[in-house]
Protein backbone atom coordinates (compact mmCIF):
# COMPACT_ATOMS: atom_id res chain seq x y z
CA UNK A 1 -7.66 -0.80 10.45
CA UNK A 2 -5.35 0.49 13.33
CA UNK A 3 -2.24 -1.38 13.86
CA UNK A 4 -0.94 -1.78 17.56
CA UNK A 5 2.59 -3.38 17.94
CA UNK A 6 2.78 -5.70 20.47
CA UNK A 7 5.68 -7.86 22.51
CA UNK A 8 4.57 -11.18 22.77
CA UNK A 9 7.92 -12.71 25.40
CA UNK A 10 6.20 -16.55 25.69
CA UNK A 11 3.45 -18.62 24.88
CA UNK A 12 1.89 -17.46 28.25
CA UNK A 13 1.75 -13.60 26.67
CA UNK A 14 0.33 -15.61 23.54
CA UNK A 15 -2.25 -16.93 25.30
CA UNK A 16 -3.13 -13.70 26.82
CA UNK A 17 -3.20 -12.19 23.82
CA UNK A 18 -5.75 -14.43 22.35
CA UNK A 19 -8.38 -14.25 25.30
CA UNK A 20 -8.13 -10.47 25.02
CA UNK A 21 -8.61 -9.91 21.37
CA UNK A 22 -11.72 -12.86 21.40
CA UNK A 23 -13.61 -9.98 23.65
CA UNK A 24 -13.19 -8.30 20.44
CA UNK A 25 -15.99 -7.85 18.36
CA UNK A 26 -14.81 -7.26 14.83
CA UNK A 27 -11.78 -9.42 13.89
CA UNK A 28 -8.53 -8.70 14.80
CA UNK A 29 -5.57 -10.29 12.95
CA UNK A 30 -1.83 -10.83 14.02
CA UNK A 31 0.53 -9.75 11.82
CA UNK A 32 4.40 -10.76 11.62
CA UNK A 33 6.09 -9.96 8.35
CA UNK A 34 4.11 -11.90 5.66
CA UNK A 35 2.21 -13.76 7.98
CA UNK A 36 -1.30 -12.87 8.86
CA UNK A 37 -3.45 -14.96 11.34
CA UNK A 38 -6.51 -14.86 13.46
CA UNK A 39 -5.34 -13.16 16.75
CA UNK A 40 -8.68 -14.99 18.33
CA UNK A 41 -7.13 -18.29 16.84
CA UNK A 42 -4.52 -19.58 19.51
CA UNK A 43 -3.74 -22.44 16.70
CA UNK A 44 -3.14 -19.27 14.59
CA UNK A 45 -1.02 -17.59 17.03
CA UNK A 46 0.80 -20.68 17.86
CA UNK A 47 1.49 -21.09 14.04
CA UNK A 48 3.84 -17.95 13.25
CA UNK A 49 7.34 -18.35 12.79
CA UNK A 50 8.65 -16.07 15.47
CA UNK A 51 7.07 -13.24 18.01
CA UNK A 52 9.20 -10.79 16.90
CA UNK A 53 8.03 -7.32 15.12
CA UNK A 54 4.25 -8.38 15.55
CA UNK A 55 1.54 -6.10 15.29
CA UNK A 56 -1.93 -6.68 16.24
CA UNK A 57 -4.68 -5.10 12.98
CA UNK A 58 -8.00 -4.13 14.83
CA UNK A 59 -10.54 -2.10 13.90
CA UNK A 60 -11.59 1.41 15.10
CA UNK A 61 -14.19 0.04 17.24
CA UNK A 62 -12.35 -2.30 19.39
CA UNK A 63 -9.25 -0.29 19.25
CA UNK A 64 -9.65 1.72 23.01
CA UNK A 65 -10.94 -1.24 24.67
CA UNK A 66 -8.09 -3.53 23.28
CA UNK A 67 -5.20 -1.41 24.11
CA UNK A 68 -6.27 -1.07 27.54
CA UNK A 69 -5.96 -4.67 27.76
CA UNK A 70 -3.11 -4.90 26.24
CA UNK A 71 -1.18 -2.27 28.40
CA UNK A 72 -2.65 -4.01 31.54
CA UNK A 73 -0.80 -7.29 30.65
CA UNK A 74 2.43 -5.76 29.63
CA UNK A 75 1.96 -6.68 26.25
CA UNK A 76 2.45 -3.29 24.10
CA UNK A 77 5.42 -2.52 22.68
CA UNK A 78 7.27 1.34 22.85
């Protein structure tokens, strides 16, 4: 499993976030310290404590594709 840290600002970038990792198709999971959730999951998204220090767990496959994405909505963080 790759990691990718991400910046999620709002619940907009949330949302975003879901509808690109559900073009996924392994699973892809959102993780923010303890926490892990279903990034597909907006309920799971919506669920974590904060949006800080979150990193996005997606396999090999979907990795490329995904981080394209990702970089065209602003949501990768440096």
């Amino acid at each position: 499993m790759i990691k990718i840290p991400v910046y999620l600002r709002d619940m907009c970038d949330a949302k975003h976030l879901v509808q690109a990792a559900s073009g996924c198709e392994k699973n892809v999971d959102l993780i923010c310290g303890r926490y892990i959730v279903d990034a597909k999951s907006m309920l799971g998204v919506f669920s974590l404590p904060t949006f800080d220090n979150v990193e996005l767990g997606v396999e090999e496959e979907d990795e490329e594709k995904l981080r394209k994405t990702l970089e065209s909505l602003k949501l990768i963080r440096e």
